[in-house]
N, C-alpha and C. Protein backbone atom coordinates (compact mmCIF):
# COMPACT_ATOMS: atom_id res chain seq x y z
N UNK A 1 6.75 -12.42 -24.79
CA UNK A 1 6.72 -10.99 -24.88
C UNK A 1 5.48 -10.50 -25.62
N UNK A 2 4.93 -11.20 -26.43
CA UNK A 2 3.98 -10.94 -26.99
C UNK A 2 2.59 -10.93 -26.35
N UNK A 3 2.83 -11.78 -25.33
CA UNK A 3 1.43 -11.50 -24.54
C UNK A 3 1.22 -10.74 -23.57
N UNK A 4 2.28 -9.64 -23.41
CA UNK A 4 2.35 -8.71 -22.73
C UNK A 4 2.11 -7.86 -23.26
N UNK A 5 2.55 -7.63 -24.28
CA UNK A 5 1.99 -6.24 -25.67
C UNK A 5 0.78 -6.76 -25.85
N UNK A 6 0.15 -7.77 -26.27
CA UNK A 6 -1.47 -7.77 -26.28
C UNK A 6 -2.15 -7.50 -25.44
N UNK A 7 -1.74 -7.98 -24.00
CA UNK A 7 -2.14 -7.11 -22.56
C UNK A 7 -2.69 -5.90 -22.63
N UNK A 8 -1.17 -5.01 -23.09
CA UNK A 8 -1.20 -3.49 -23.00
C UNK A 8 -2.31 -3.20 -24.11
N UNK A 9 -2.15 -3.85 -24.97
CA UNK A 9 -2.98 -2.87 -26.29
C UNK A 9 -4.76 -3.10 -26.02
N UNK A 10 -5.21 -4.23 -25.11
CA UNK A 10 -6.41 -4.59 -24.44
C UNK A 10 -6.85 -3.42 -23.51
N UNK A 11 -5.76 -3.48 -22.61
CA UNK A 11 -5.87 -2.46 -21.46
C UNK A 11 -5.84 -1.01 -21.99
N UNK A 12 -5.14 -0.97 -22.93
CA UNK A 12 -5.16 0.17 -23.75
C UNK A 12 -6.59 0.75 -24.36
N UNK A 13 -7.49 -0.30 -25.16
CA UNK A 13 -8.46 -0.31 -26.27
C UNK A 13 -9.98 0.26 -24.97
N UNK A 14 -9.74 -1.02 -23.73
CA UNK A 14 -10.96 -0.52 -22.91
C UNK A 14 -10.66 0.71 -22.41
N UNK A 15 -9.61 1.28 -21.89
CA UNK A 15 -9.72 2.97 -21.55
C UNK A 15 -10.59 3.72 -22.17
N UNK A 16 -9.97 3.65 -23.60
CA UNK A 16 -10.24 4.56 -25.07
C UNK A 16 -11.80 4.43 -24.87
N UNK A 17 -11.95 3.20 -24.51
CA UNK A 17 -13.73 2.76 -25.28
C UNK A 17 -14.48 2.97 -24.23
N UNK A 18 -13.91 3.29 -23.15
CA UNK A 18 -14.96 3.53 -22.02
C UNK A 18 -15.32 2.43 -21.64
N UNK A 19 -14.81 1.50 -21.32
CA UNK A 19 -15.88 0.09 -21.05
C UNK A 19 -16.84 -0.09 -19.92
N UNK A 20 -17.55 -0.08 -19.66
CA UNK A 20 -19.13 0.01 -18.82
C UNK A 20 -18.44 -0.94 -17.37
N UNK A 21 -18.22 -1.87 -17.49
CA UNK A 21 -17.63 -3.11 -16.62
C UNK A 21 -16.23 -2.25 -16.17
N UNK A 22 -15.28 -1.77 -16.45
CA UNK A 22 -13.89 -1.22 -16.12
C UNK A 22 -14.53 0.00 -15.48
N UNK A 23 -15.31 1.37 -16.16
CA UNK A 23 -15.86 2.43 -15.09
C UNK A 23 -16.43 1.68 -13.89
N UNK A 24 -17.59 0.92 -14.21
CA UNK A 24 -18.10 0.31 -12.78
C UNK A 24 -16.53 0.02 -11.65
N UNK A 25 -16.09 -0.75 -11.78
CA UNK A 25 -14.28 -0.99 -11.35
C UNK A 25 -14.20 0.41 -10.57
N UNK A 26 -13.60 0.90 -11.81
CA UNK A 26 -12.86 2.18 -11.15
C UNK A 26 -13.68 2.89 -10.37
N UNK A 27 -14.74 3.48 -10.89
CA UNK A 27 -15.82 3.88 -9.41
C UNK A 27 -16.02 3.70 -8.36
N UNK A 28 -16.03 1.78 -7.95
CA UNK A 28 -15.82 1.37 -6.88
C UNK A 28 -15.02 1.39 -6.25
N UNK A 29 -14.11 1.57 -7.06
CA UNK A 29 -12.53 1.86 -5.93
C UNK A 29 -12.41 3.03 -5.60
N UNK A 30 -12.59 4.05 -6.58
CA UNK A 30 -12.76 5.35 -6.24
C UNK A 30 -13.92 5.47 -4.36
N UNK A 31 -14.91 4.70 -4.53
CA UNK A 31 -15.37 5.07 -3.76
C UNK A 31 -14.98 4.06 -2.54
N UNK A 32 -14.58 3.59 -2.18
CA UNK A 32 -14.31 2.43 -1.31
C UNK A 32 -13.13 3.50 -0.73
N UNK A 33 -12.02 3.85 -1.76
CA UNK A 33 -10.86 5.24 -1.12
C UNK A 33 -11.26 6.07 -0.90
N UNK A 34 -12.40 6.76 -1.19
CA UNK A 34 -12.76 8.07 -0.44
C UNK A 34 -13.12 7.55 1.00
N UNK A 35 -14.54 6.22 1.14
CA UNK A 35 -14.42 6.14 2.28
C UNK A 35 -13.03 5.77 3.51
N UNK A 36 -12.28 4.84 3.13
CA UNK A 36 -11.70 4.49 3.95
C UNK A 36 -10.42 6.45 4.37
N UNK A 37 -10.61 6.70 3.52
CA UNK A 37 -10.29 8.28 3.34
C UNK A 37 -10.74 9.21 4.47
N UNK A 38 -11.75 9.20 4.42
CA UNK A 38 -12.98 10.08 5.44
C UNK A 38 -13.25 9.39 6.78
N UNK A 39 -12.14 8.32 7.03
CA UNK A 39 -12.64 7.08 8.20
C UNK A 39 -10.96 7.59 8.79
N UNK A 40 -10.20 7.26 8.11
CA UNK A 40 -9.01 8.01 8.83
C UNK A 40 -8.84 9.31 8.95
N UNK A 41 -9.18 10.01 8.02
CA UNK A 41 -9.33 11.13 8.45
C UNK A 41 -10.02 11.95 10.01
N UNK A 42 -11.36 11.47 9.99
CA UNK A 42 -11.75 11.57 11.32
C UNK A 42 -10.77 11.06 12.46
N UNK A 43 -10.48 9.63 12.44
CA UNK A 43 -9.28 9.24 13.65
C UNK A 43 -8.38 9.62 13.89
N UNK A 44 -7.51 9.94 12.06
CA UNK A 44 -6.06 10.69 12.68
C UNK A 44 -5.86 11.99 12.78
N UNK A 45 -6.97 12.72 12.51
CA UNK A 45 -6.34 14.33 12.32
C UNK A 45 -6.39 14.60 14.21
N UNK A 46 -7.75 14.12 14.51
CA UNK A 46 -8.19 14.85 15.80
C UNK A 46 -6.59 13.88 16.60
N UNK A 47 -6.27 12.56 16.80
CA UNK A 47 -5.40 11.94 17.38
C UNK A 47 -4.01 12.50 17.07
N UNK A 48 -3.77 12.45 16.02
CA UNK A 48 -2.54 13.67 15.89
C UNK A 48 -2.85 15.06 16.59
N UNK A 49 -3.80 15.42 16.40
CA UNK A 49 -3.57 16.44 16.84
C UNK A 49 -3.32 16.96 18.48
N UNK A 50 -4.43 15.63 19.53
CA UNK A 50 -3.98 15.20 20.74
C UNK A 50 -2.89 14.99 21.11
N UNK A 51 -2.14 14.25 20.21
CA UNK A 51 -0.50 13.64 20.50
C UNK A 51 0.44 14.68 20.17
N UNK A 52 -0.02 16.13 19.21
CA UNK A 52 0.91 16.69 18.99
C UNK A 52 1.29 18.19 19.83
N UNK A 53 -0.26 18.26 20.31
CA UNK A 53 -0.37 19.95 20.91
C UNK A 53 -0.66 20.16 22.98
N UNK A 54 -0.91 18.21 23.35
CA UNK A 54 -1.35 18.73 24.92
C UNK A 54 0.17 17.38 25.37
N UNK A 55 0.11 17.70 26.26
CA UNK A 55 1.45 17.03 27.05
C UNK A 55 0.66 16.03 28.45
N UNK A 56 0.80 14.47 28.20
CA UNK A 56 0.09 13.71 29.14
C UNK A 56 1.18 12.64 29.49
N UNK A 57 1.04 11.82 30.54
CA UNK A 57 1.56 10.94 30.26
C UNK A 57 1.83 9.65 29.63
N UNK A 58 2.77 9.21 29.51
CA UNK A 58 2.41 8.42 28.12
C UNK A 58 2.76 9.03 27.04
N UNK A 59 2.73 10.06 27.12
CA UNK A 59 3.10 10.65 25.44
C UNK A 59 4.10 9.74 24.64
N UNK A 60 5.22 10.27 24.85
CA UNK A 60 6.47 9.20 24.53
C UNK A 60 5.84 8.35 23.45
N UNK A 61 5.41 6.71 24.31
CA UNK A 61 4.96 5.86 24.20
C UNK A 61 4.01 5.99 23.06
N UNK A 62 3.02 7.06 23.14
CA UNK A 62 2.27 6.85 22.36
C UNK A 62 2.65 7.29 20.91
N UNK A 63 3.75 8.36 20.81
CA UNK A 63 4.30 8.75 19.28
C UNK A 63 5.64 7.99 18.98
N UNK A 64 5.63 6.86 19.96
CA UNK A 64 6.36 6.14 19.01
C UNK A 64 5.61 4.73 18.67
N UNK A 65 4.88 4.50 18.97
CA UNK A 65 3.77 3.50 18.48
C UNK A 65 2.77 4.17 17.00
N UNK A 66 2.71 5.75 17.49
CA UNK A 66 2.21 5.84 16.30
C UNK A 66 3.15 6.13 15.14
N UNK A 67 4.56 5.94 14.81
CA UNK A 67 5.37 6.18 14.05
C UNK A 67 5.81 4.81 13.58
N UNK A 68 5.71 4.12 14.22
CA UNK A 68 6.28 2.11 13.92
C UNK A 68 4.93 1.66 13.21
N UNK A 69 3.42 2.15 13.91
CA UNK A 69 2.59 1.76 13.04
C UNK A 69 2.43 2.37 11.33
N UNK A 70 2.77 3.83 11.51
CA UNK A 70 2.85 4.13 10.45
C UNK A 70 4.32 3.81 9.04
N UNK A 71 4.77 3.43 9.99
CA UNK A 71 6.32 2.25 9.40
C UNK A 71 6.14 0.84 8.77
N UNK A 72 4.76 0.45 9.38
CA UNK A 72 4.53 -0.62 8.89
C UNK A 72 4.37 -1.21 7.72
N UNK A 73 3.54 -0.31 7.09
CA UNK A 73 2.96 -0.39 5.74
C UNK A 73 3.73 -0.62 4.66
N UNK A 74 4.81 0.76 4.31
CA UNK A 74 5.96 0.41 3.39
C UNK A 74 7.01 -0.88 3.69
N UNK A 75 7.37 -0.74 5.50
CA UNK A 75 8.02 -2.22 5.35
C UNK A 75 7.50 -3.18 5.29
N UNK A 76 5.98 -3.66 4.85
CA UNK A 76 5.88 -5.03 4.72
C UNK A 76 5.34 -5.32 3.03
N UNK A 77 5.25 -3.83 2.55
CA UNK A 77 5.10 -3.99 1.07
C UNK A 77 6.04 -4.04 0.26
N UNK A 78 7.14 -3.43 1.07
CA UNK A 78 9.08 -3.88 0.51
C UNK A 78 9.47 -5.54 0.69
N UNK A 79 8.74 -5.85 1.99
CA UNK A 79 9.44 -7.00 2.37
C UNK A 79 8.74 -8.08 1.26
N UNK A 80 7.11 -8.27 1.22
CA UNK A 80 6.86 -8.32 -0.19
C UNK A 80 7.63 -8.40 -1.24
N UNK A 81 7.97 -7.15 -1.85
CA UNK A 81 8.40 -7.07 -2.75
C UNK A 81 9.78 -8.06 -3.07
N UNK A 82 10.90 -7.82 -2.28
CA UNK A 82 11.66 -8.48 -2.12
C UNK A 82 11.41 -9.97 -2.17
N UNK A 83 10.36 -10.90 -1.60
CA UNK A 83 10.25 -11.79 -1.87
C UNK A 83 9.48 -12.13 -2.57
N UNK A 84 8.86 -11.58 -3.66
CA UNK A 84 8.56 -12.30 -5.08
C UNK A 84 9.37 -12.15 -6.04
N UNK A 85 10.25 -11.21 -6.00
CA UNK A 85 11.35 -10.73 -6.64
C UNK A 85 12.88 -11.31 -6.29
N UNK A 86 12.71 -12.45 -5.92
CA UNK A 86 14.05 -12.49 -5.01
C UNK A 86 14.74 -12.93 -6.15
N UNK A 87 15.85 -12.15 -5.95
CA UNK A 87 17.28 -12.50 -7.02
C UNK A 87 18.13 -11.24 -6.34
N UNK A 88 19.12 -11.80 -7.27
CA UNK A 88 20.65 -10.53 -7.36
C UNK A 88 20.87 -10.43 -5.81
N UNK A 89 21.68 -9.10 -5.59
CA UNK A 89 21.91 -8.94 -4.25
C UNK A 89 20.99 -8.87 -2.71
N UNK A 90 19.57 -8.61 -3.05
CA UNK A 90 19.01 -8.67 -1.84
C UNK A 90 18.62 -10.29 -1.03
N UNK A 91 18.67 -10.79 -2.51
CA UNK A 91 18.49 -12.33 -2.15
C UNK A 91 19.54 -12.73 -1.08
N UNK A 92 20.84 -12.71 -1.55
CA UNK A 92 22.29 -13.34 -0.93
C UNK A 92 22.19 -12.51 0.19
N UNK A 93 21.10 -11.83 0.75
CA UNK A 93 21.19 -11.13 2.02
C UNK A 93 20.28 -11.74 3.43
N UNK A 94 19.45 -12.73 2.66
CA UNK A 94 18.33 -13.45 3.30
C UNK A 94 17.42 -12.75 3.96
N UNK A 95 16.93 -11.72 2.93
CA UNK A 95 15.46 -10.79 3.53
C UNK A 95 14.51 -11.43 3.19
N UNK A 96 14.51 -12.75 2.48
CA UNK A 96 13.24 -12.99 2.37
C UNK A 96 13.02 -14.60 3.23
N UNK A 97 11.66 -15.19 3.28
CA UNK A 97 11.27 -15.77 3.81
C UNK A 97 11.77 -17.58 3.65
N UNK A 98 11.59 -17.44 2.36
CA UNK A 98 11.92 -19.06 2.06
C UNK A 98 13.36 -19.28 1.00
N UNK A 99 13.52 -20.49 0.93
CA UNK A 99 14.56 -20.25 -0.54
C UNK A 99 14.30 -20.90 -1.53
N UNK A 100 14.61 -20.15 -2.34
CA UNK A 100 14.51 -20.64 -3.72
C UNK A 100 13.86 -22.18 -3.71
N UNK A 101 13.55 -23.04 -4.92
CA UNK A 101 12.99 -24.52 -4.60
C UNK A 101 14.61 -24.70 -5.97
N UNK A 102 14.71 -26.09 -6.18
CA UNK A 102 15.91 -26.11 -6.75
C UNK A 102 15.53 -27.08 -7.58
């Protein structure tokens, strides 16, 4: 437990202090999400907006592909989750991949 509170109070100290190496970090991510930001943006506004306002064929098809793709994401970061976490009741349900080692 203790090296988890020293963790925090580290992670804590470089915020406070500004650390040169952690801004560089965060910047880059900052900017890496704006782009990938401005990259979907262009694809999905105009594509939603195709799929939502003219009537072709195919439609159907195509808003439910784009609703399973957009389904994807949370269910495979749950399913994840669930299996690094496996215990208690979701375990005894066999959502996850492997079992336990014994």
């Amino acid at each position: 437990m203790g090296s988890i509170l020293e963790g925090f109070v580290k992670a804590f100290s470089l915020i406070i202090q500004l650390d040169r190496e952690l801004l560089s970090i965060i910047l880059l991510s900052l900017e890496i999400s704006g782009v990938a930001l401005l990259i979907a943006s262009c694809l999905g506004i105009p594509a939603g907006s195709i799929l939502g306002l003219t009537k072709f064929r195919g439609r159907g098809l195509a808003i439910t592909l784009s609703n399973t793709f957009m389904a994807c994401l949370p269910l495979s970061s749950d399913c994840s989750f669930i299996c690094y976490f496996h215990g208690g009741d979701l375990w005894d349900l066999w959502l996850c991949c492997t079992p336990p080692m014994q």
